[in-house]
N, C-alpha and C. Protein backbone atom coordinates (compact mmCIF):
# COMPACT_ATOMS: atom_id res chain seq x y z
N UNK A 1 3.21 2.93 19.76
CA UNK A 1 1.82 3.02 20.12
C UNK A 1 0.97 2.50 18.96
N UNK A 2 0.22 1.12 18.94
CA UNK A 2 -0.65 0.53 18.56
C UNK A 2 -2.31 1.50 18.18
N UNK A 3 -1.97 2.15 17.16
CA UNK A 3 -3.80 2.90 17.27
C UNK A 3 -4.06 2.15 16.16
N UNK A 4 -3.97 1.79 15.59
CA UNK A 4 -4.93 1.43 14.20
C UNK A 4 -5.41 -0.32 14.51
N UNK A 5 -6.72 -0.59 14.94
CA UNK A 5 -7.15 -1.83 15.31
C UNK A 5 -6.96 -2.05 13.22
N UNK A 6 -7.06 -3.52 13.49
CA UNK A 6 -7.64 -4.38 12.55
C UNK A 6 -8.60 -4.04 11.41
N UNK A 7 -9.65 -3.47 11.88
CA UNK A 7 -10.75 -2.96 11.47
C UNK A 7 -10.53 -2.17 10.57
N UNK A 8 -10.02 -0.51 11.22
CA UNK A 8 -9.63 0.19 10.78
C UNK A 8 -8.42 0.17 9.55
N UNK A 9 -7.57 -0.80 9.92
CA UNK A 9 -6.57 -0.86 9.13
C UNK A 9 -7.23 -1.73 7.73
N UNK A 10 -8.58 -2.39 7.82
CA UNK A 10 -8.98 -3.31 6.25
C UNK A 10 -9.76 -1.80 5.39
N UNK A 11 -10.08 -1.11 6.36
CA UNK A 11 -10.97 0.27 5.53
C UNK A 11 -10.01 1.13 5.01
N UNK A 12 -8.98 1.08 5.50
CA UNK A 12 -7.48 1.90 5.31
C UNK A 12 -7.14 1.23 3.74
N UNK A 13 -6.84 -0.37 3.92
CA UNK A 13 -6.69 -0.82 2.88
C UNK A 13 -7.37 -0.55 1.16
N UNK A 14 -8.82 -0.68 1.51
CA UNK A 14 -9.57 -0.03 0.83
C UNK A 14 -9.57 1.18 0.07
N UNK A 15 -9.67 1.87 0.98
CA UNK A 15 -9.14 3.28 0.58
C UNK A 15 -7.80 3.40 -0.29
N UNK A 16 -6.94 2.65 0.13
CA UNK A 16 -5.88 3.06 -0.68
C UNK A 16 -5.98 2.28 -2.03
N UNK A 17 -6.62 1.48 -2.48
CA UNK A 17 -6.61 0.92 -3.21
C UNK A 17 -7.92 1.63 -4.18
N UNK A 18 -8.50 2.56 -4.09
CA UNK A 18 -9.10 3.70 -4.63
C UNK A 18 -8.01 5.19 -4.56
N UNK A 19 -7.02 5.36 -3.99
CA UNK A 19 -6.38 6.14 -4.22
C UNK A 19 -5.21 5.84 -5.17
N UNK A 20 -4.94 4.65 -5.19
CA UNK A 20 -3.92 4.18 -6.23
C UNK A 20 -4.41 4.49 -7.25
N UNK A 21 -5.62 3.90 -7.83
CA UNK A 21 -6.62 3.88 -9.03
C UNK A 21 -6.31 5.03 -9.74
N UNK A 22 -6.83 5.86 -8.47
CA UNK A 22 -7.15 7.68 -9.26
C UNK A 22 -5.82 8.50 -9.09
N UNK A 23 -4.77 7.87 -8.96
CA UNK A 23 -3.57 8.51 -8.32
C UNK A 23 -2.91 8.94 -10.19
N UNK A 24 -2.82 7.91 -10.77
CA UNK A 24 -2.42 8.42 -12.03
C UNK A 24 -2.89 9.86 -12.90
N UNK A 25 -4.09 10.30 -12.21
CA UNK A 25 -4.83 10.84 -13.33
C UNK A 25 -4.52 12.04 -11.92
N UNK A 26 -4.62 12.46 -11.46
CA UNK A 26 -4.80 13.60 -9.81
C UNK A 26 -3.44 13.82 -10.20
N UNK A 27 -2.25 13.11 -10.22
CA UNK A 27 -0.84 13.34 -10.16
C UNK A 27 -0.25 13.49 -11.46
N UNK A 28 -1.31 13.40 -12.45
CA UNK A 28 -0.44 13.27 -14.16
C UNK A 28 0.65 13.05 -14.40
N UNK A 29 0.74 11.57 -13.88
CA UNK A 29 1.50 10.62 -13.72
C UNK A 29 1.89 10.45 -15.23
N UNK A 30 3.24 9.61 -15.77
CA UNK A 30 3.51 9.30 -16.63
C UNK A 30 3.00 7.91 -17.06
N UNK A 31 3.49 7.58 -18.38
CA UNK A 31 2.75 5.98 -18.50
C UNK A 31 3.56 5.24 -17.49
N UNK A 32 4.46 4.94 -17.88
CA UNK A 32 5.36 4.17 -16.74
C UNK A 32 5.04 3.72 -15.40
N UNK A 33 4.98 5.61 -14.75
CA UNK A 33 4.98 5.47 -13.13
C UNK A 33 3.58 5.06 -12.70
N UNK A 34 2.10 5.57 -14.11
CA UNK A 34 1.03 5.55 -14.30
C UNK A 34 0.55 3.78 -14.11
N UNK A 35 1.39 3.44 -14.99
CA UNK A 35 1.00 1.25 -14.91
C UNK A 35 1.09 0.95 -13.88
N UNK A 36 2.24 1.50 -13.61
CA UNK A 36 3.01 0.89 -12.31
C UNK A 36 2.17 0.66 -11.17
N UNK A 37 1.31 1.68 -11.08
CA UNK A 37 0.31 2.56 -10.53
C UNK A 37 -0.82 1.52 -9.52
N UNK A 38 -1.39 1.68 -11.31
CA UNK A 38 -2.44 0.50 -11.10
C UNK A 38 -1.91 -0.88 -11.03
N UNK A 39 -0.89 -0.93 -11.27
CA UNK A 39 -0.33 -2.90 -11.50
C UNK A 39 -0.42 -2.79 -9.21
N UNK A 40 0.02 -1.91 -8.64
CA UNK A 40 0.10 -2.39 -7.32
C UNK A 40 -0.94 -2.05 -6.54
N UNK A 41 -2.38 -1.03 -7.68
CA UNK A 41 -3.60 -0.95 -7.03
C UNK A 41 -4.34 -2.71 -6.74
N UNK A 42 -3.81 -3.10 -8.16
CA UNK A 42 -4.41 -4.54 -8.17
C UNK A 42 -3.91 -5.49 -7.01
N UNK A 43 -2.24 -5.20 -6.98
CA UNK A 43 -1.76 -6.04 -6.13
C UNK A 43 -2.66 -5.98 -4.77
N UNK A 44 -2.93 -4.70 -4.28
CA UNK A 44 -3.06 -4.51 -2.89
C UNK A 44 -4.27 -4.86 -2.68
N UNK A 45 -5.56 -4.74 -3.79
CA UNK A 45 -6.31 -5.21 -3.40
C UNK A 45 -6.54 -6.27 -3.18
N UNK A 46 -5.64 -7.60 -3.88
CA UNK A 46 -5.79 -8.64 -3.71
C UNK A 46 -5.29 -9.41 -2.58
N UNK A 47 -4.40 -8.59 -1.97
CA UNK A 47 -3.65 -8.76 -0.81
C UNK A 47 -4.86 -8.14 0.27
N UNK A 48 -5.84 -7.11 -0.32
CA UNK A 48 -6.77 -7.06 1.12
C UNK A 48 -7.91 -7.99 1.09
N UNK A 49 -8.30 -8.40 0.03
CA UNK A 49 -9.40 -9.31 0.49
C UNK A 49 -8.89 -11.06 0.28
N UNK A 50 -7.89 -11.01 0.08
CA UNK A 50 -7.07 -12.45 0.92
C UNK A 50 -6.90 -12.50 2.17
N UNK A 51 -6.70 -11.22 2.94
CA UNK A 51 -6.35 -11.57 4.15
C UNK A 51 -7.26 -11.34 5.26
N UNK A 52 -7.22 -12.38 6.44
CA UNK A 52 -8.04 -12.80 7.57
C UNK A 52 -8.13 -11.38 8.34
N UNK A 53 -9.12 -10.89 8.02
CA UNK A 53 -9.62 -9.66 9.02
C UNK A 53 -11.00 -8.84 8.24
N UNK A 54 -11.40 -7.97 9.00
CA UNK A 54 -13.11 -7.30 9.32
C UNK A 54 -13.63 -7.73 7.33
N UNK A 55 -12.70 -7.17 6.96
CA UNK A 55 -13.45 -6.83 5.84
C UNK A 55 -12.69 -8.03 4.41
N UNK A 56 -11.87 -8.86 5.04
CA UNK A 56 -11.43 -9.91 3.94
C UNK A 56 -12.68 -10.38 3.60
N UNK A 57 -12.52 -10.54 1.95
CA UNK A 57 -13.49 -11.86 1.43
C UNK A 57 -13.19 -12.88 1.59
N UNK A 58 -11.86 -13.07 1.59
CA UNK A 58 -11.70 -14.75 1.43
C UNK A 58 -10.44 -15.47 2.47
N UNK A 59 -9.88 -14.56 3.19
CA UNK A 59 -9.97 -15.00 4.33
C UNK A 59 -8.44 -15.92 4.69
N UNK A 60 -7.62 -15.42 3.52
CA UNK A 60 -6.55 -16.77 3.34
C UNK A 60 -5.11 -16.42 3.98
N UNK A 61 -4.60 -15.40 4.16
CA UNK A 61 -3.37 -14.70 4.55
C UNK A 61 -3.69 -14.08 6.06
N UNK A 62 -3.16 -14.51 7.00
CA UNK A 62 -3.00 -13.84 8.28
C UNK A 62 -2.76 -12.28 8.72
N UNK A 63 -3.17 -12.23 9.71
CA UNK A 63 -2.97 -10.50 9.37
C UNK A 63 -1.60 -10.23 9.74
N UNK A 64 -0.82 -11.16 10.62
CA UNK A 64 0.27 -10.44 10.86
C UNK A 64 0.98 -10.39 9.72
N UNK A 65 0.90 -11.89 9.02
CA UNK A 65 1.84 -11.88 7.68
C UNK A 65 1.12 -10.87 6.73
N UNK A 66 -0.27 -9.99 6.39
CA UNK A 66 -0.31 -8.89 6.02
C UNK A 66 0.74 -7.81 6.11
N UNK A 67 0.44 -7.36 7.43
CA UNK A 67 1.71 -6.87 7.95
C UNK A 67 3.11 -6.48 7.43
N UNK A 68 3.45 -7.75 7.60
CA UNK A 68 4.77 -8.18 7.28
C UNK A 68 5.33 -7.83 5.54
N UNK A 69 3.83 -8.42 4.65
CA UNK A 69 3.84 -8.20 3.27
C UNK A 69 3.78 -6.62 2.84
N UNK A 70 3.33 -6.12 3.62
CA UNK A 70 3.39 -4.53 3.30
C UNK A 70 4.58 -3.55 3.42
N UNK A 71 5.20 -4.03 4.86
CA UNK A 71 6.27 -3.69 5.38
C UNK A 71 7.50 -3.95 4.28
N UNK A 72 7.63 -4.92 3.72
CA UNK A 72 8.34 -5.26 2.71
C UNK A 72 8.07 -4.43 1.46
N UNK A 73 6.88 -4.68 1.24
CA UNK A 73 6.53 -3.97 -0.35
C UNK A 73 6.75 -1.78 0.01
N UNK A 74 6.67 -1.62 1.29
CA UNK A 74 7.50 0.24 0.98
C UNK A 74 8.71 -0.05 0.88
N UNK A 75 9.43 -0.84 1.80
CA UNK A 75 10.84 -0.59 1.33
C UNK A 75 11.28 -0.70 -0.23
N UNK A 76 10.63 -1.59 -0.70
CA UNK A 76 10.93 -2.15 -2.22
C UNK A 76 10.40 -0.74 -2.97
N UNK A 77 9.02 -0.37 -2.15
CA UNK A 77 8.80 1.12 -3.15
C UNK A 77 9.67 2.43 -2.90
N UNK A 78 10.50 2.59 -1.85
CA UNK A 78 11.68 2.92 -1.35
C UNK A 78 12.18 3.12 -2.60
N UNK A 79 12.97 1.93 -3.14
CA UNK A 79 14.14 1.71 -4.40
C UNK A 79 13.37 2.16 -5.37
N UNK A 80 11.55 1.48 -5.53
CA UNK A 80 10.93 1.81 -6.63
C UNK A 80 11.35 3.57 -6.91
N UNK A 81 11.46 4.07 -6.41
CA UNK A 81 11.13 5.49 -6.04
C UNK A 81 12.22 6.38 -6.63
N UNK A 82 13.58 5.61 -5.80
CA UNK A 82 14.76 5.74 -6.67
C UNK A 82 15.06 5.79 -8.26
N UNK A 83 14.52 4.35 -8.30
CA UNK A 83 14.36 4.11 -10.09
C UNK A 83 13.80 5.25 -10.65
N UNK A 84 12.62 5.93 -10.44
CA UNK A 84 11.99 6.75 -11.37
C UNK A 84 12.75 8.11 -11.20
N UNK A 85 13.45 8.42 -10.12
CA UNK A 85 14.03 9.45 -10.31
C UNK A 85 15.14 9.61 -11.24
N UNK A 86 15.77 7.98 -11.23
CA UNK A 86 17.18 7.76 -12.06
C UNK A 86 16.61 8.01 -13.31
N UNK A 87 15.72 7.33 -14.24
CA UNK A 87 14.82 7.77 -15.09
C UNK A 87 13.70 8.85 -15.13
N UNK A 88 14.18 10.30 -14.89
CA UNK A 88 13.56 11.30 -14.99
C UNK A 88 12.30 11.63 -14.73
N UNK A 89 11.81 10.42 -13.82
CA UNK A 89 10.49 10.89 -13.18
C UNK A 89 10.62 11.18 -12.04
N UNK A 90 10.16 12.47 -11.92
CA UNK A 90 9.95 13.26 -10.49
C UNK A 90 8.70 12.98 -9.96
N UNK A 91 7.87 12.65 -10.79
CA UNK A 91 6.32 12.43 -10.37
C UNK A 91 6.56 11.17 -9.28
N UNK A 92 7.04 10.25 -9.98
CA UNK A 92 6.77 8.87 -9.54
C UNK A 92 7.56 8.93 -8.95
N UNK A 93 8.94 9.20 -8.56
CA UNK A 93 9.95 9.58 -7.34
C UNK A 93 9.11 9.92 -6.26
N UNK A 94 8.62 11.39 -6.23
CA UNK A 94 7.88 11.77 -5.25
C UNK A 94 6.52 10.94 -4.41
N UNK A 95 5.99 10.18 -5.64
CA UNK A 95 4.59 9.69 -5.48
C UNK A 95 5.11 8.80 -4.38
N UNK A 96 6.32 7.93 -5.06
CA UNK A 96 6.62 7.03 -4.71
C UNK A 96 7.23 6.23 -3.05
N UNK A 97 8.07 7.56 -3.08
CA UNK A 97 8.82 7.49 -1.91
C UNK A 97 7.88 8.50 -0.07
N UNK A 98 6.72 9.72 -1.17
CA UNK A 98 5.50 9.46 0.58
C UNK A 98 5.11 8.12 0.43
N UNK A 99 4.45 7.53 -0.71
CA UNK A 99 3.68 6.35 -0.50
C UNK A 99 3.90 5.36 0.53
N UNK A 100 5.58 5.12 0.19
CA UNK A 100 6.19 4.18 0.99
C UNK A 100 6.66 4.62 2.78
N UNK A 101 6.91 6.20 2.73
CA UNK A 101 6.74 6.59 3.88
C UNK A 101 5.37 6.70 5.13
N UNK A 102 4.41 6.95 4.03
CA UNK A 102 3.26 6.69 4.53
C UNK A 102 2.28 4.90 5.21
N UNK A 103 2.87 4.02 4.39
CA UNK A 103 3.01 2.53 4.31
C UNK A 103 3.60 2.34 5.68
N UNK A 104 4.75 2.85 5.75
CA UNK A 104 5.58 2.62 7.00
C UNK A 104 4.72 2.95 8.04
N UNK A 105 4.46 4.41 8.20
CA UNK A 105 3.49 4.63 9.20
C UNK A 105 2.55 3.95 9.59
N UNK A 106 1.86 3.45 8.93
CA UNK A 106 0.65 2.45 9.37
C UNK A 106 0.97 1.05 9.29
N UNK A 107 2.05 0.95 8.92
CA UNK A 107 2.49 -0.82 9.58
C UNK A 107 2.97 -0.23 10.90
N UNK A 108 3.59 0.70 11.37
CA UNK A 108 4.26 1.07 12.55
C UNK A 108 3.16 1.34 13.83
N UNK A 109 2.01 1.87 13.63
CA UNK A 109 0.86 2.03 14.30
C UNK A 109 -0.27 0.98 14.30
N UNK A 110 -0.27 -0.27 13.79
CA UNK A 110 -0.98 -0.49 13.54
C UNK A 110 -0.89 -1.86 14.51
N UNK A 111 -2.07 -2.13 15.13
CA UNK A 111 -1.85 -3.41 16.14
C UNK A 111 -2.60 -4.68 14.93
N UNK A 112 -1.46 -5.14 14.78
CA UNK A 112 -1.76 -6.71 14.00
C UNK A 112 -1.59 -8.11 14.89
N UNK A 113 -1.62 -8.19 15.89
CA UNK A 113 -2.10 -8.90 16.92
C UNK A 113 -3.34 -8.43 17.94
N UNK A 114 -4.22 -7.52 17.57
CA UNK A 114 -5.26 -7.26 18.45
C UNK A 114 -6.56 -8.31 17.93
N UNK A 115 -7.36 -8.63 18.68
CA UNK A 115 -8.54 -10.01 17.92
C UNK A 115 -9.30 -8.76 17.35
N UNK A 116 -10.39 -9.08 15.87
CA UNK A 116 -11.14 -8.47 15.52
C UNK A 116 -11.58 -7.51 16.23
């Protein structure tokens, strides 16, 4: 079941990319899991206002291949997730592996073929 239009899903984007930000400091995160943090707040934002939908600036990446790029990047935070546990972070284990569960969810709900 398709609930999350387009729309919804660039304000979603947003949002998370203000929750990444402040996620280090709310979760007293380590340096590590802390960089890490912000290195994929940056990523994502740049991945939301590249891509063609309500709220892109610039309009350059398709939404399905959005999609697609996200879908990829939980699984990878999947393993990320792993790593920090192998290296004694529980923080960033935990952070890591809802993040990517949560990621899933909204690529899974989310209609990336609906028009604006």
């Amino acid at each position: 079941m398709k609930i999350i239009s387009p729309k919804i899903h660039a304000v979603l984007d947003y949002l998370v990319v203000i929750f990444l930000l402040a996620s280090p400091t709310i979760f007293n995160m380590g340096e590590r899991s802390g960089n890490f943090t912000y290195a994929l707040a940056v990523i994502h934002f740049l991945l939301t206002i590249l891509t063609r939908f309500e709220f892109g600036l610039i309009k350059i990446i398709p939404l399905p291949l959005h999609g697609i790029i996200e879908f990829f990047v939980a699984i990878a935070l999947v393993f990320v997730s792993f790593w920090f546990n192998k290296n004694g972070d529980t923080v960033g284990y935990y952070f890591y592996l809802y993040f990517a569960l949560a990621i899933l969810l909204v690529f899974t709900i989310t209609d990336y073929k609906r028009p604006k």
